[in-house]
Protein backbone atom coordinates (compact mmCIF):
# COMPACT_ATOMS: atom_id res chain seq x y z
CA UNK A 1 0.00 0.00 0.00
CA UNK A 2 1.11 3.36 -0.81
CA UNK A 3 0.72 6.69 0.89
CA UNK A 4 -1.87 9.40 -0.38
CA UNK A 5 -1.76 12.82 0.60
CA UNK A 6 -3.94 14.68 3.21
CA UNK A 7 -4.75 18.13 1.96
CA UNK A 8 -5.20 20.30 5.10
CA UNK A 9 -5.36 24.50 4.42
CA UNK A 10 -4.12 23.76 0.83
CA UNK A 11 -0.81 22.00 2.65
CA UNK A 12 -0.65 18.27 1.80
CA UNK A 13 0.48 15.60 4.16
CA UNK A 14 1.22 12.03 3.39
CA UNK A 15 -1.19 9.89 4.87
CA UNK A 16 -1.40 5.43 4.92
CA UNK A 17 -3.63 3.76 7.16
CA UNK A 18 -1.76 0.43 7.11
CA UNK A 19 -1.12 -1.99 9.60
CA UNK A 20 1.59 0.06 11.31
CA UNK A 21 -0.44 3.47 11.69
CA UNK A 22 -3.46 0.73 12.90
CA UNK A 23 -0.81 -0.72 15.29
CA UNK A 24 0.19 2.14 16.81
CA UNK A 25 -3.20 3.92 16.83
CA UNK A 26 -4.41 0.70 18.98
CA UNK A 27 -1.47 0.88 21.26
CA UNK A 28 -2.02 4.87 21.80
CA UNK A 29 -6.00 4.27 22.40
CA UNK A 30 -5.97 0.80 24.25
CA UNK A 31 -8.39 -0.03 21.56
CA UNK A 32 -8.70 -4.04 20.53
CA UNK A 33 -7.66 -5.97 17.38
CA UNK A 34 -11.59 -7.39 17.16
CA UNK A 35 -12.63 -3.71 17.82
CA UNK A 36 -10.75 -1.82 15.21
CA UNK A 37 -13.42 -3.23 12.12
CA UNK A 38 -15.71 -0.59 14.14
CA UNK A 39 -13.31 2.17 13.49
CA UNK A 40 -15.32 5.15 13.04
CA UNK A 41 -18.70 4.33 15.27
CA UNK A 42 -18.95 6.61 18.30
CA UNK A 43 -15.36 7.79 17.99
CA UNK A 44 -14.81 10.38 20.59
CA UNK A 45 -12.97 13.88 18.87
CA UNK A 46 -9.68 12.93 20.67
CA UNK A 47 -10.06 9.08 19.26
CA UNK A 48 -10.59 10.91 15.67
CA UNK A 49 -7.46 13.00 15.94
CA UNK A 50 -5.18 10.06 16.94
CA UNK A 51 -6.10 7.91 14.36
CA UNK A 52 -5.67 10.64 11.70
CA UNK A 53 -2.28 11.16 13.24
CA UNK A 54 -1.29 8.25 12.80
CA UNK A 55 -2.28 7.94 9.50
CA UNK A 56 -0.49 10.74 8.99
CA UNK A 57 2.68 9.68 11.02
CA UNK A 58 2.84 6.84 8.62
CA UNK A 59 2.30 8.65 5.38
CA UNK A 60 5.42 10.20 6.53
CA UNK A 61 7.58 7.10 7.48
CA UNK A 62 6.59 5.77 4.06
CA UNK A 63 7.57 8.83 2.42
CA UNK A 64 10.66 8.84 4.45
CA UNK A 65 10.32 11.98 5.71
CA UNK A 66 10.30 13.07 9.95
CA UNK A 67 7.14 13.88 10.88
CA UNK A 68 7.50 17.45 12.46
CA UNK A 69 3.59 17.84 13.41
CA UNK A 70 1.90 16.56 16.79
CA UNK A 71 -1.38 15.41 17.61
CA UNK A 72 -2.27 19.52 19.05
CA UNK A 73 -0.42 20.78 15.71
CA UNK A 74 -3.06 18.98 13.95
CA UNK A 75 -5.80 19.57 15.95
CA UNK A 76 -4.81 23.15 15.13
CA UNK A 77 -4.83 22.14 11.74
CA UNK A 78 -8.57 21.00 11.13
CA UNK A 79 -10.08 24.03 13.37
CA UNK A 80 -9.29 25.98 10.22
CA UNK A 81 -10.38 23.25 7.93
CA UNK A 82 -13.06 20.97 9.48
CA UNK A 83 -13.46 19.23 6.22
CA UNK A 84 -9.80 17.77 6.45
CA UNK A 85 -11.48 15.20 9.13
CA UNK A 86 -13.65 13.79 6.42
CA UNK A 87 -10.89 13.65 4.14
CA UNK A 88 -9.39 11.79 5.73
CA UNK A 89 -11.89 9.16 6.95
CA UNK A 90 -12.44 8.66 2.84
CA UNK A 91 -8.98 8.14 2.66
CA UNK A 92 -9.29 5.39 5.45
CA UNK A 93 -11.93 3.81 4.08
CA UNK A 94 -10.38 4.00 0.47
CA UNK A 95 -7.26 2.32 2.05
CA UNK A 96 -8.83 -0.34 4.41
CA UNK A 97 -11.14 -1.61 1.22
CA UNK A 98 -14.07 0.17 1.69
CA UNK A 99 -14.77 1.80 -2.22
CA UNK A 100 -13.39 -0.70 -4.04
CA UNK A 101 -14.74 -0.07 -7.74
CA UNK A 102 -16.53 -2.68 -9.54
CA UNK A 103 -13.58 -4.78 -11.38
CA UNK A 104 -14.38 -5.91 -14.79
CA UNK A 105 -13.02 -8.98 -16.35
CA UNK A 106 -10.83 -8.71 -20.02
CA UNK A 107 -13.17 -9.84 -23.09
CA UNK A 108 -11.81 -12.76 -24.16
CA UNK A 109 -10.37 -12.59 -27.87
């Protein structure tokens, strides 16, 4: 899986929800293996924020890059641009599976 970017206040930040940015956003919340397929249902704001930093902790590992934001920078971030936390809960569900596009099989010749 590769990273996508995160466009916050017309700034872009790389962004993977893989197993790692899962991994550590379970560690940093206590959260479960069985309960991360609920991701999203009654997350608290503070939940929300981790998870997107992790994401976007990630996106910057894979991009090999240091991560120079924090989980307040960011909150900082998305009280100028609310939509940025819908952005990137697309982005989640893009990368966990959730819009997969209808594949179509090759005609056969």
């Amino acid at each position: 899986m590769t990273y996508k970017f995160l466009e916050i206040n017309d700034k872009k930040y790389p962004i993977k929800f893989g197993f790692n940015a899962l991994r550590k956003y379970s560690a940093k919340t206590k959260t479960s293996l069985s309960d991360l397929d609920k991701l999203g249902a009654n997350m608290t704001l503070d939940g929300a924020l981790i998870l997107i930093y992790c994401g976007i902790e990630d996106g910057y590992r894979a991009a090999n890059q240091d991560c120079k934001i924090s989980v307040d920078d960011l909150a900082d971030l998305i009280d100028t641009d609310y939509d940025a936390i819908a952005k990137a809960m697309t982005i989640l569900s893009d990368q966990m599976g959730g819009s997969k596009g209808k594949k179509t099989k090759a005609k056969k010749k």
